[in-house]
PDB file of N, CA and C in Angstrom:
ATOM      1  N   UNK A   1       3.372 -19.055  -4.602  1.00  0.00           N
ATOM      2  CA  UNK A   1       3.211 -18.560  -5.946  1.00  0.00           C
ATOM      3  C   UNK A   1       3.160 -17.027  -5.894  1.00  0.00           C
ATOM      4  N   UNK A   2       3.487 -16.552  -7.053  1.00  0.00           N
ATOM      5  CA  UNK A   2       3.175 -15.013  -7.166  1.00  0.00           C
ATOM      6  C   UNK A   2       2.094 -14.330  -7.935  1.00  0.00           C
ATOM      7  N   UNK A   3       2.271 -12.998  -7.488  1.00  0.00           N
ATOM      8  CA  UNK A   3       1.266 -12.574  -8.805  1.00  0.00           C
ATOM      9  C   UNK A   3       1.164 -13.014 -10.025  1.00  0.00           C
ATOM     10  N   UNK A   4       2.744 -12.890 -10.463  1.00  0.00           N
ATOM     11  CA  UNK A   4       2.548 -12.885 -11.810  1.00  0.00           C
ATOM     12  C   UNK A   4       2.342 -14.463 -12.491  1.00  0.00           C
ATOM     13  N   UNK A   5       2.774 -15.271 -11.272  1.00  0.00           N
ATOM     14  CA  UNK A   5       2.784 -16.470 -11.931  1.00  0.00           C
ATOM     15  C   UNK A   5       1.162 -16.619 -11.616  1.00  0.00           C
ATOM     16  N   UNK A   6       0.372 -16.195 -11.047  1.00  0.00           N
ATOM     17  CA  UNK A   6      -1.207 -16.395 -11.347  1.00  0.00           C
ATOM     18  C   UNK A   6      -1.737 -15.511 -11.979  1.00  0.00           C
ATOM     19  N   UNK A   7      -1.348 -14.608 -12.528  1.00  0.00           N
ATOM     20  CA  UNK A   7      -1.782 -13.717 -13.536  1.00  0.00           C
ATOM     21  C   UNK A   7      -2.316 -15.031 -14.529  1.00  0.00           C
ATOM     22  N   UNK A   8      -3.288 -14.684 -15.532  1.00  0.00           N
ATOM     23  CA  UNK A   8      -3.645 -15.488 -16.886  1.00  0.00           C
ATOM     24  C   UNK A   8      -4.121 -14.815 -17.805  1.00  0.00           C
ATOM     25  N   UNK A   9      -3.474 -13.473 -18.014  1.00  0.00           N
ATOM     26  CA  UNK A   9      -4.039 -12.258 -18.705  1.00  0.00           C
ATOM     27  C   UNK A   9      -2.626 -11.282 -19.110  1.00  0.00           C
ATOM     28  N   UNK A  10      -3.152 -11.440 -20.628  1.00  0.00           N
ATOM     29  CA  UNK A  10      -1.700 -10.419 -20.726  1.00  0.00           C
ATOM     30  C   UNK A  10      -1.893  -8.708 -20.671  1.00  0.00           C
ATOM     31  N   UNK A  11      -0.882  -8.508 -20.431  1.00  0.00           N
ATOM     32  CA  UNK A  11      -0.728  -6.670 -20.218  1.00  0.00           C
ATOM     33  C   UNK A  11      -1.767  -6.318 -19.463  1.00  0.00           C
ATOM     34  N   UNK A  12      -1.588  -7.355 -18.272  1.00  0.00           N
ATOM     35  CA  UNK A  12      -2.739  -6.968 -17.036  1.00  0.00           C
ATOM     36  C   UNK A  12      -2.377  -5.667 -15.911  1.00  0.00           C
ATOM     37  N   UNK A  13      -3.362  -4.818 -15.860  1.00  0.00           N
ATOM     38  CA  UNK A  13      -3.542  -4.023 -14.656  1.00  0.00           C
ATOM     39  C   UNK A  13      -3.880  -4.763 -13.371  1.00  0.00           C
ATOM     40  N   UNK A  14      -3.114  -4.399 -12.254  1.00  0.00           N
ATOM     41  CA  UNK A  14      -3.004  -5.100 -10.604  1.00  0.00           C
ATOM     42  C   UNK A  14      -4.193  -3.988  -9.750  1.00  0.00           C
ATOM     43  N   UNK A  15      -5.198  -4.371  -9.572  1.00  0.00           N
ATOM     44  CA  UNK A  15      -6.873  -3.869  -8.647  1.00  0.00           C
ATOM     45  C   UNK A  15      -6.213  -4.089  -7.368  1.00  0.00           C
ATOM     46  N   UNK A  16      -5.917  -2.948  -5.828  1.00  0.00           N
ATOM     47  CA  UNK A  16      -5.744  -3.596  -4.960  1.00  0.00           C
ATOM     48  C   UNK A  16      -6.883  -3.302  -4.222  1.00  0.00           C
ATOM     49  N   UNK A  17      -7.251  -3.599  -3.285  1.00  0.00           N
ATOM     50  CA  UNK A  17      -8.404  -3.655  -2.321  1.00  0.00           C
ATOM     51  C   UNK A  17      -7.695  -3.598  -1.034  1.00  0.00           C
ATOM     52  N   UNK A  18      -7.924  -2.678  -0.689  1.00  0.00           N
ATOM     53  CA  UNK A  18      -7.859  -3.017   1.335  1.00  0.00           C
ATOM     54  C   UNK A  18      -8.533  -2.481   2.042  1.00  0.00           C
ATOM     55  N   UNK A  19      -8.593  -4.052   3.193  1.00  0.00           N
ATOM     56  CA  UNK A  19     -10.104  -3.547   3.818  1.00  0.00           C
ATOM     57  C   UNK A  19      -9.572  -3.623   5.657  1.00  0.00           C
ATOM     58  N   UNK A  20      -9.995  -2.244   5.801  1.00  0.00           N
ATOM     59  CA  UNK A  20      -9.676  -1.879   7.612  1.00  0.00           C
ATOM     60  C   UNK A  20     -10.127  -3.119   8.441  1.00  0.00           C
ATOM     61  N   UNK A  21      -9.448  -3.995   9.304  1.00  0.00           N
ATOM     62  CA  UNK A  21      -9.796  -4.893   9.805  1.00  0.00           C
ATOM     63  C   UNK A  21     -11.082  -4.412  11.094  1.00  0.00           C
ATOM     64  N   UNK A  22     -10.695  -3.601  11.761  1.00  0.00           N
ATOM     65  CA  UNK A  22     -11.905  -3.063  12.425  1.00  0.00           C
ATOM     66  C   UNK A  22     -13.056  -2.598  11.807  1.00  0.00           C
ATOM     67  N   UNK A  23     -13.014  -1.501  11.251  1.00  0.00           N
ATOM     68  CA  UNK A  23     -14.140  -0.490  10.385  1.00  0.00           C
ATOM     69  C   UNK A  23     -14.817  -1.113   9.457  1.00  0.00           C
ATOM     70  N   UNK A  24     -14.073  -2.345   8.761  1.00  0.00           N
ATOM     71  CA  UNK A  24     -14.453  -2.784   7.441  1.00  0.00           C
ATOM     72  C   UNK A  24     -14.705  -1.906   6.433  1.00  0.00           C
ATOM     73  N   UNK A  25     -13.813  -0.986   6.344  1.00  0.00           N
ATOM     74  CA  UNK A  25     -13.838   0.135   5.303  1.00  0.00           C
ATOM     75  C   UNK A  25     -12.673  -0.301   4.136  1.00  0.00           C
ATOM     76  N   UNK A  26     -13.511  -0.278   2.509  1.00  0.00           N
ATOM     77  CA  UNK A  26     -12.683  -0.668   1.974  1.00  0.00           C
ATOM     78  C   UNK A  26     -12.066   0.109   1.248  1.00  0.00           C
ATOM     79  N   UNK A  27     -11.119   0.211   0.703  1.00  0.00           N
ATOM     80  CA  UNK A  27     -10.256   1.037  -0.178  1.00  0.00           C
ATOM     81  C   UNK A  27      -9.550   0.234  -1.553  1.00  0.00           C
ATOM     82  N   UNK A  28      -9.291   1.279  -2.874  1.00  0.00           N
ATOM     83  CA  UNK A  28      -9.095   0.258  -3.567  1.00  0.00           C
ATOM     84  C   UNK A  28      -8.220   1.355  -4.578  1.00  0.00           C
ATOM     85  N   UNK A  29      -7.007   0.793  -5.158  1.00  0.00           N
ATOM     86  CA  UNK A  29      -6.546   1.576  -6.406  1.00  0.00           C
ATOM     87  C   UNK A  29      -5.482   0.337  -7.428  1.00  0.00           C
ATOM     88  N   UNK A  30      -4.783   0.995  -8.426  1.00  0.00           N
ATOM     89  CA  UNK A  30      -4.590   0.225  -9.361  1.00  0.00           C
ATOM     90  C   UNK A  30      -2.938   0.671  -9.325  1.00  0.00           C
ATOM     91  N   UNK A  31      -2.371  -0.610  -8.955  1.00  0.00           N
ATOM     92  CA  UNK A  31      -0.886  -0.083  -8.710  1.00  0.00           C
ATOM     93  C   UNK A  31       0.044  -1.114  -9.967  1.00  0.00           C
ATOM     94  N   UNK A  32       1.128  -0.463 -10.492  1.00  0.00           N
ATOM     95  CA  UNK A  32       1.857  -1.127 -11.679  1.00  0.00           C
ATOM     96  C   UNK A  32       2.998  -2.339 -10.699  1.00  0.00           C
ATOM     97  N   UNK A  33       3.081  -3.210 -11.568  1.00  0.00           N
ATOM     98  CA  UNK A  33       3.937  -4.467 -10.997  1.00  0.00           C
ATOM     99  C   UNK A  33       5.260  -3.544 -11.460  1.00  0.00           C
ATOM    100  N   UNK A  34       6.230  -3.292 -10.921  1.00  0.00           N
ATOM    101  CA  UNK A  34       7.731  -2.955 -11.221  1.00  0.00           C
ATOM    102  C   UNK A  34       8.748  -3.516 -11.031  1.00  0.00           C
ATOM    103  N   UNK A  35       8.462  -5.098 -10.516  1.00  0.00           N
ATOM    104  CA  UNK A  35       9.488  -6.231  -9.988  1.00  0.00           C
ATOM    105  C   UNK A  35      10.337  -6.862 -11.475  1.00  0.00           C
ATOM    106  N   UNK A  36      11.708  -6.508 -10.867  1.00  0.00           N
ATOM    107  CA  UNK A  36      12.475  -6.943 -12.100  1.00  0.00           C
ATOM    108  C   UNK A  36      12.872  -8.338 -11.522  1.00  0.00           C
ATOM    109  N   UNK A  37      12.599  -8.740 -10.733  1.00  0.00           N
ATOM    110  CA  UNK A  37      13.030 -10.444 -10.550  1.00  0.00           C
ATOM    111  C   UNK A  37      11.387 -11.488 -10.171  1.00  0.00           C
ATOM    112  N   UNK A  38      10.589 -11.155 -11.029  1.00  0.00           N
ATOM    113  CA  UNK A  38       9.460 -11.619 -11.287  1.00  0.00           C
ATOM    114  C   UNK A  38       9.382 -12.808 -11.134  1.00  0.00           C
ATOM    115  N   UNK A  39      10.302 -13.897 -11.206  1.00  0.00           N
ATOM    116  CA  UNK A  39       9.893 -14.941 -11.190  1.00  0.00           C
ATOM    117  C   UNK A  39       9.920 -15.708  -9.442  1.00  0.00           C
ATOM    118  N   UNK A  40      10.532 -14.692  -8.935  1.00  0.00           N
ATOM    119  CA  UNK A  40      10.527 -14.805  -7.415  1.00  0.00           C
ATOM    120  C   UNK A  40       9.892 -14.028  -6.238  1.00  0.00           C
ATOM    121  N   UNK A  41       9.730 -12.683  -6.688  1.00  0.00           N
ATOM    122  CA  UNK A  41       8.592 -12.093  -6.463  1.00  0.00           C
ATOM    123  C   UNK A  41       8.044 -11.102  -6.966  1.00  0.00           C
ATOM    124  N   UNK A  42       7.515 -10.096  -6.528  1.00  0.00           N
ATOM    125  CA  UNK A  42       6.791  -9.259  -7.175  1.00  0.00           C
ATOM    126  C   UNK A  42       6.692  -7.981  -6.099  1.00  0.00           C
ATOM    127  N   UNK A  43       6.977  -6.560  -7.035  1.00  0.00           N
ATOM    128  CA  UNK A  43       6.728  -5.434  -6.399  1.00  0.00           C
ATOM    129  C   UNK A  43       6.275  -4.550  -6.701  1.00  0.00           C
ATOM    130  N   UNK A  44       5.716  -3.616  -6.009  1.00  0.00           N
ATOM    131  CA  UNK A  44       4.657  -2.904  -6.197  1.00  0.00           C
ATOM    132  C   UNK A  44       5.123  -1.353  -5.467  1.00  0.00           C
ATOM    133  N   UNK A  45       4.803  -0.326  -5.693  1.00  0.00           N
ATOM    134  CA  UNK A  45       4.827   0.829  -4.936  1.00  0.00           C
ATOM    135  C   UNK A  45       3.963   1.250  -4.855  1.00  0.00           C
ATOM    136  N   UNK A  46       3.497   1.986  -3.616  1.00  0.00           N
ATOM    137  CA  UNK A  46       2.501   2.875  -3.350  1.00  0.00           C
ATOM    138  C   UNK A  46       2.521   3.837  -2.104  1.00  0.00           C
ATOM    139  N   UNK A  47       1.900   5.106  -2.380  1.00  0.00           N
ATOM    140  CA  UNK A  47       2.868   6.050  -1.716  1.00  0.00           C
ATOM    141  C   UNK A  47       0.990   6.513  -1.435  1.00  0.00           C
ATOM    142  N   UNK A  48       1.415   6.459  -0.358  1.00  0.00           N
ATOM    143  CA  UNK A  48      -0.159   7.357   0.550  1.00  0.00           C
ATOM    144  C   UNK A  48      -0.424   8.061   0.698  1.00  0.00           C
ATOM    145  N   UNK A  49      -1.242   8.827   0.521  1.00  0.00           N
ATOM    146  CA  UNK A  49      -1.842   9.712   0.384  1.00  0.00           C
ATOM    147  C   UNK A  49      -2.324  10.343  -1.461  1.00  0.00           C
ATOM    148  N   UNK A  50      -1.528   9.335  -1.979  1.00  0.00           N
ATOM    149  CA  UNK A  50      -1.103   9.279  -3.597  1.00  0.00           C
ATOM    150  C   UNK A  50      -1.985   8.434  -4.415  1.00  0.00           C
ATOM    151  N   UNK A  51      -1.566   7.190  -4.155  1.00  0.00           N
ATOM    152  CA  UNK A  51      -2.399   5.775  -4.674  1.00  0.00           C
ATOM    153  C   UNK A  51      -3.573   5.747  -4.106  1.00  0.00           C
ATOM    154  N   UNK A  52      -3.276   5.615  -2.706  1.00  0.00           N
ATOM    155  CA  UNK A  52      -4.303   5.258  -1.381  1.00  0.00           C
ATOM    156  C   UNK A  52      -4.332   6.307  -0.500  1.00  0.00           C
ATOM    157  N   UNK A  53      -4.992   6.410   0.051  1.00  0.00           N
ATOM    158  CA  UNK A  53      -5.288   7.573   1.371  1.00  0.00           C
ATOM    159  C   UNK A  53      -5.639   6.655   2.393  1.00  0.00           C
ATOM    160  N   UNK A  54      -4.857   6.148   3.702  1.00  0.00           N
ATOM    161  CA  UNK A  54      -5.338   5.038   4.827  1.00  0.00           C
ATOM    162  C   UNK A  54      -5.681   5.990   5.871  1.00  0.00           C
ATOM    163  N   UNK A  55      -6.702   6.319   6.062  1.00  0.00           N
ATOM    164  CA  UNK A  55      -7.733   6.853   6.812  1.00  0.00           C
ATOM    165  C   UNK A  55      -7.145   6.716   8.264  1.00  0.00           C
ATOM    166  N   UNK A  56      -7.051   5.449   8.736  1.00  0.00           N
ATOM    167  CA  UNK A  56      -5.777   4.684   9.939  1.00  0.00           C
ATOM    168  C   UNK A  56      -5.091   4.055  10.006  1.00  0.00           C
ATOM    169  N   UNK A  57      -4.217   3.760  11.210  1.00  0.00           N
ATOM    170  CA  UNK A  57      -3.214   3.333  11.378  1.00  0.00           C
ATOM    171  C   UNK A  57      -3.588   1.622  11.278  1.00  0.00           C
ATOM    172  N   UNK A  58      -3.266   0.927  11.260  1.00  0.00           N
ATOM    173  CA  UNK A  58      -3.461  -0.673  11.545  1.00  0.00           C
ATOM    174  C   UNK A  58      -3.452  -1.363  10.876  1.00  0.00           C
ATOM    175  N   UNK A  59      -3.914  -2.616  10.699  1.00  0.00           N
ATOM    176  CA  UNK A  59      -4.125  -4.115  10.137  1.00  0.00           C
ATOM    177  C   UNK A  59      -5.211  -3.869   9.348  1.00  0.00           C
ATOM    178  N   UNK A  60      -4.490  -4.416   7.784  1.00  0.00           N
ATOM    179  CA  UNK A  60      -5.803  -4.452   6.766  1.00  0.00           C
ATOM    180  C   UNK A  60      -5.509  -5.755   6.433  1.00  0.00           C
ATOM    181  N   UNK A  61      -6.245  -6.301   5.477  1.00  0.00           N
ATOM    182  CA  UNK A  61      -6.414  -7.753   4.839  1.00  0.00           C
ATOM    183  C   UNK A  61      -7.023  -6.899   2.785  1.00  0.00           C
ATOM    184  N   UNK A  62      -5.753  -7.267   2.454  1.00  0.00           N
ATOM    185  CA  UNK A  62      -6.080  -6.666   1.219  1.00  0.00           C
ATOM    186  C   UNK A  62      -6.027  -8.374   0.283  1.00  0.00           C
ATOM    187  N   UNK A  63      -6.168  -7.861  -0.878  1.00  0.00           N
ATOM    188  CA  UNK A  63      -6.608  -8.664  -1.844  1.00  0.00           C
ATOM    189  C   UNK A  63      -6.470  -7.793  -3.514  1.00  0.00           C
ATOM    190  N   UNK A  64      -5.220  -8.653  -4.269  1.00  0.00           N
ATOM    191  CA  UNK A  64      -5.019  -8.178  -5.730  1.00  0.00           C
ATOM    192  C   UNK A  64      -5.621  -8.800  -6.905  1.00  0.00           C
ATOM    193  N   UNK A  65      -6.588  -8.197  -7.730  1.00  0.00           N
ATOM    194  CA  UNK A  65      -7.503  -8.798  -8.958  1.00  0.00           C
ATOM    195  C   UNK A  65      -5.932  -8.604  -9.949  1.00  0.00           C
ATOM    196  N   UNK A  66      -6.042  -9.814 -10.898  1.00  0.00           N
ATOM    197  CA  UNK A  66      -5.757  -8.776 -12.262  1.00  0.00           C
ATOM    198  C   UNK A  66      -6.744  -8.448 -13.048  1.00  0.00           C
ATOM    199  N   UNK A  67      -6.189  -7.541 -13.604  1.00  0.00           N
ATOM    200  CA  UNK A  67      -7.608  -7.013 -15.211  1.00  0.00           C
ATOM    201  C   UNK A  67      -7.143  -6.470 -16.090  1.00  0.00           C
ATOM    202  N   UNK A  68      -8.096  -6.756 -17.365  1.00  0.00           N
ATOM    203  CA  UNK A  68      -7.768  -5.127 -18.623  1.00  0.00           C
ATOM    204  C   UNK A  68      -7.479  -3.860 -18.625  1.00  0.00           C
ATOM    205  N   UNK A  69      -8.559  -3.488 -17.582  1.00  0.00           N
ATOM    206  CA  UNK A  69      -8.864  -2.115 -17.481  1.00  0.00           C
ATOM    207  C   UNK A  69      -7.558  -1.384 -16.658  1.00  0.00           C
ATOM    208  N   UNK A  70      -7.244  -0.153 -16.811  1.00  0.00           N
ATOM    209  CA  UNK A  70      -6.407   0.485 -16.134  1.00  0.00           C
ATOM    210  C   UNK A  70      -7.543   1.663 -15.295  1.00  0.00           C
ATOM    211  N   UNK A  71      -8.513   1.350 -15.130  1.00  0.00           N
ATOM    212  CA  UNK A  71      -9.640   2.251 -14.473  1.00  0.00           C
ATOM    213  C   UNK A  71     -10.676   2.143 -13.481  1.00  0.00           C
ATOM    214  N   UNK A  72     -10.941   0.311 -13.950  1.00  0.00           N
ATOM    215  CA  UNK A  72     -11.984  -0.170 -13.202  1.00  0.00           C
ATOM    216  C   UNK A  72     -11.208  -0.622 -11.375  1.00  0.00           C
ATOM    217  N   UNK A  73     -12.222   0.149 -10.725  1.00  0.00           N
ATOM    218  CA  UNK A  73     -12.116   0.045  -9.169  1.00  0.00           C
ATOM    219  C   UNK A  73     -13.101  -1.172  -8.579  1.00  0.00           C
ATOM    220  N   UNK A  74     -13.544  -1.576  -9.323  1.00  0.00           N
ATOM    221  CA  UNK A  74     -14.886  -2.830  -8.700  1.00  0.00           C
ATOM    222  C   UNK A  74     -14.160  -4.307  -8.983  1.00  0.00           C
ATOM    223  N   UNK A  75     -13.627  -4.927  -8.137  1.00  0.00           N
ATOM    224  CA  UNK A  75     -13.379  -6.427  -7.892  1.00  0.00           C
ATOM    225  C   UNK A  75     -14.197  -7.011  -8.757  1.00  0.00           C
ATOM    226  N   UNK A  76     -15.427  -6.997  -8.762  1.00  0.00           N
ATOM    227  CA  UNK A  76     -16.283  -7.590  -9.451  1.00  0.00           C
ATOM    228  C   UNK A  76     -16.483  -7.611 -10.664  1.00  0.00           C
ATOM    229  N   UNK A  77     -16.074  -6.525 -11.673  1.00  0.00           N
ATOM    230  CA  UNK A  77     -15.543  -6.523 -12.927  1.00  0.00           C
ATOM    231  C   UNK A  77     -14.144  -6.591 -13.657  1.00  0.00           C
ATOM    232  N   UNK A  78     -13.721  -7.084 -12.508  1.00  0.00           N
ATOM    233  CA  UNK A  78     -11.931  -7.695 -12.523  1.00  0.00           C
ATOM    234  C   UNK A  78     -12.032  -8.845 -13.640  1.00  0.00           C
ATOM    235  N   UNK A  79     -10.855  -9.482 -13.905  1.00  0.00           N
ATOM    236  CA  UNK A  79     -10.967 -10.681 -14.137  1.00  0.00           C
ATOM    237  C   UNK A  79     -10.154 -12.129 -13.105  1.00  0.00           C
ATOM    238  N   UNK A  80     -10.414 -11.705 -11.926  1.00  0.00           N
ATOM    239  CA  UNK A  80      -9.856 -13.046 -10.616  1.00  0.00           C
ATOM    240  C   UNK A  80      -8.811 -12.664 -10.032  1.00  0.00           C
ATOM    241  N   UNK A  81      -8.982 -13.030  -9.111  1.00  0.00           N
ATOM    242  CA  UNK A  81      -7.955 -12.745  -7.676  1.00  0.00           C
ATOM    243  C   UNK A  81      -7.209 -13.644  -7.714  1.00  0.00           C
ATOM    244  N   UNK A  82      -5.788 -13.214  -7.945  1.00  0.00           N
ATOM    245  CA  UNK A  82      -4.569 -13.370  -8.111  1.00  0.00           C
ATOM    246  C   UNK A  82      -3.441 -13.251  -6.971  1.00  0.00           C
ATOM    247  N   UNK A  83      -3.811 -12.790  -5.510  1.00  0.00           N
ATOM    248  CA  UNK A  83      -3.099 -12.758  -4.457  1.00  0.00           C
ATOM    249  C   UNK A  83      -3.992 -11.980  -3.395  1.00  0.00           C
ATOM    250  N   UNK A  84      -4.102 -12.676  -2.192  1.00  0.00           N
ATOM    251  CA  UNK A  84      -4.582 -11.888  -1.144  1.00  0.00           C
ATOM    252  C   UNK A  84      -3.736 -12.150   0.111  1.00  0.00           C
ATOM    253  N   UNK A  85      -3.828 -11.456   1.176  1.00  0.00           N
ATOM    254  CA  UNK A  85      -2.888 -11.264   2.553  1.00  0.00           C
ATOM    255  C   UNK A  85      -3.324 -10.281   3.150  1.00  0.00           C
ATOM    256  N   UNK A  86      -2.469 -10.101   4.394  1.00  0.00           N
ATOM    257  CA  UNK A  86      -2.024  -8.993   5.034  1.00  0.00           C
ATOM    258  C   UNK A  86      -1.431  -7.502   5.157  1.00  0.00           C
ATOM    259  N   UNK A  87      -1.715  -6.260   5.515  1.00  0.00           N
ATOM    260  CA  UNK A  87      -0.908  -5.611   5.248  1.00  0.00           C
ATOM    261  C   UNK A  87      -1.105  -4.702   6.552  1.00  0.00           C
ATOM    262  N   UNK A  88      -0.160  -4.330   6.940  1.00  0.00           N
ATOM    263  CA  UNK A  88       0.499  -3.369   8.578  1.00  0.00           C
ATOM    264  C   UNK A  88       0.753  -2.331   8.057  1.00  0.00           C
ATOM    265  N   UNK A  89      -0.084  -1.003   8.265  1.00  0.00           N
ATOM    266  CA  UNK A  89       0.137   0.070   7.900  1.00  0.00           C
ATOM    267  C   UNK A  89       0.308   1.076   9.119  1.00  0.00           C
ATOM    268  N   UNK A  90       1.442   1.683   9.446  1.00  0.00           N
ATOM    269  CA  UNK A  90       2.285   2.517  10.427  1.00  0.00           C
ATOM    270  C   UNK A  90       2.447   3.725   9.709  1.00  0.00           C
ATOM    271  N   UNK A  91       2.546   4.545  11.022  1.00  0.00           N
ATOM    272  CA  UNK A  91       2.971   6.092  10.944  1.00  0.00           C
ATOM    273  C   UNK A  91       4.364   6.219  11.280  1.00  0.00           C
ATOM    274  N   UNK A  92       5.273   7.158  10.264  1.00  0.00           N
ATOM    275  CA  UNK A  92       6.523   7.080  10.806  1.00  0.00           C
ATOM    276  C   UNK A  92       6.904   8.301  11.119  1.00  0.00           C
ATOM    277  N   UNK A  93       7.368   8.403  12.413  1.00  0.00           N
ATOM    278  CA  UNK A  93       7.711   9.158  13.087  1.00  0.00           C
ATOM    279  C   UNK A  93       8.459  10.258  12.401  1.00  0.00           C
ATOM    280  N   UNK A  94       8.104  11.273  12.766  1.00  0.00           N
ATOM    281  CA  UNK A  94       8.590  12.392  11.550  1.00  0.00           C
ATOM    282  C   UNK A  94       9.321  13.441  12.713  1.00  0.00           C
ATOM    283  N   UNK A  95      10.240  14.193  12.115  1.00  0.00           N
ATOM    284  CA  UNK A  95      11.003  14.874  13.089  1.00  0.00           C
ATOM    285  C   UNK A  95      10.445  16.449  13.745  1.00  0.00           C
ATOM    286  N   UNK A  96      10.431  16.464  14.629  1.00  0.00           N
ATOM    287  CA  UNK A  96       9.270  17.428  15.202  1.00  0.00           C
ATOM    288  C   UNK A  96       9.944  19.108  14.598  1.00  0.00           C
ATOM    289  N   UNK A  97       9.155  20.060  14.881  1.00  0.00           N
ATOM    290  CA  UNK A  97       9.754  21.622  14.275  1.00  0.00           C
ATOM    291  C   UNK A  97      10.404  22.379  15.403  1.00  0.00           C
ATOM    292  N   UNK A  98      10.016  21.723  16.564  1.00  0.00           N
ATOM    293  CA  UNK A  98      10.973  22.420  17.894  1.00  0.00           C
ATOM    294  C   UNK A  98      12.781  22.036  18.054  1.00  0.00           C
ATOM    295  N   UNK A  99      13.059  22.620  18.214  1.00  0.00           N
ATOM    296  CA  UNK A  99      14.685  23.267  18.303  1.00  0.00           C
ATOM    297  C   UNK A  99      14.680  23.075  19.676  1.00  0.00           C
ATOM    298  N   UNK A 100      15.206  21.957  19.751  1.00  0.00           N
ATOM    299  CA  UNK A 100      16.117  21.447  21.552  1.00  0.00           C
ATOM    300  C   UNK A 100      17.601  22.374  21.339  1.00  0.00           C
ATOM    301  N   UNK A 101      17.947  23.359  22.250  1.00  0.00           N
ATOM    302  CA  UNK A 101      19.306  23.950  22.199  1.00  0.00           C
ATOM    303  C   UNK A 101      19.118  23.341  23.531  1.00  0.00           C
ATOM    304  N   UNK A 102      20.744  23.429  24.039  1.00  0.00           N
ATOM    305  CA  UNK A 102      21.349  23.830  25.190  1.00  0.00           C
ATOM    306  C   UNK A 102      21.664  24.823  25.609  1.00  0.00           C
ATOM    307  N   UNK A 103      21.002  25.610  27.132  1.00  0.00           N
ATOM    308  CA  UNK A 103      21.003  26.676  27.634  1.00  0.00           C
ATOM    309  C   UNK A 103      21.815  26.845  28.617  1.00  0.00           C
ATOM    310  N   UNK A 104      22.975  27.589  28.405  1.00  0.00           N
ATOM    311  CA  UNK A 104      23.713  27.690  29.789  1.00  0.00           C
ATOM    312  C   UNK A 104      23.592  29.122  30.842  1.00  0.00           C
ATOM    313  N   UNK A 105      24.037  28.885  31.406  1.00  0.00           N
ATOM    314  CA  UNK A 105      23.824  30.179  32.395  1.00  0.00           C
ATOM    315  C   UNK A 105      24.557  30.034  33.179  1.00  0.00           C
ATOM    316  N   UNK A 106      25.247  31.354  33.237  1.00  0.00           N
ATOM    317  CA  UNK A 106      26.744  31.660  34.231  1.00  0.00           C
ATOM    318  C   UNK A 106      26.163  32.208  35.368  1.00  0.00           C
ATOM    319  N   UNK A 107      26.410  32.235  36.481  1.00  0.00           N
ATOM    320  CA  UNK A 107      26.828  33.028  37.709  1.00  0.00           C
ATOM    321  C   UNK A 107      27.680  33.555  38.055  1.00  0.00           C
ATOM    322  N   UNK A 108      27.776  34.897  38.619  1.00  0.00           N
ATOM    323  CA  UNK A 108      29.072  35.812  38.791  1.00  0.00           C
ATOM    324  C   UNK A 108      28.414  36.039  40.194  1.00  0.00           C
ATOM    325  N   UNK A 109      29.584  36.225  40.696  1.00  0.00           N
ATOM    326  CA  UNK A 109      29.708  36.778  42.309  1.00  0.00           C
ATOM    327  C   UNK A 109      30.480  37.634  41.999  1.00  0.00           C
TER     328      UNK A 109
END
């Protein structure tokens, strides 16, 4: 099933929660559904350091409320959890500022 097909709330805001599998540190923001083929799945964007700030690299176990509110950060004043899982959060290799040339050097006799 999907979000939206467990959604039971109209013109609902998506609560995400993710929680550091080590640290148990949780994190939480409110991201818009933008999936135009909804009835098969559902998508979401979120850009880090933006939505979310992930503190580290690794394995979280998040969990999506829907709700009214476009504000409220507390699960607990959600109105029900509507999808929970996994999520693998990686660093991507970014291209370094050093300049590899090739150096030649002649010899003369």
């Amino acid at each position: 099933m999907t979000v939206s097909e467990l959604t039971t709330i109209s013109a609902p805001y998506y609560l995400f929660e993710f929680i550091e599998e080590q640290t148990q540190e949780a994190l939480y923001c409110i991201l818009t559904n933008i999936s135009t083929g909804i009835p098969r799945y559902d998508e979401f964007v979120l850009i880090d350091g933006v939505d979310v700030t992930f503190p580290y690299a690794g394995f979280y176990t998040y969990k999506i409320y829907q709700q009214t509110s476009a504000v409220n950060l507390d699960p607990a004043l959600s109105d029900g959890i509507v999808e929970e899982g996994r999520a693998h959060v990686f660093e991507v290799d970014s291209p370094s500022n050093y300049y590899d040339y090739n150096v030649t050097n002649f010899v003369y006799e």
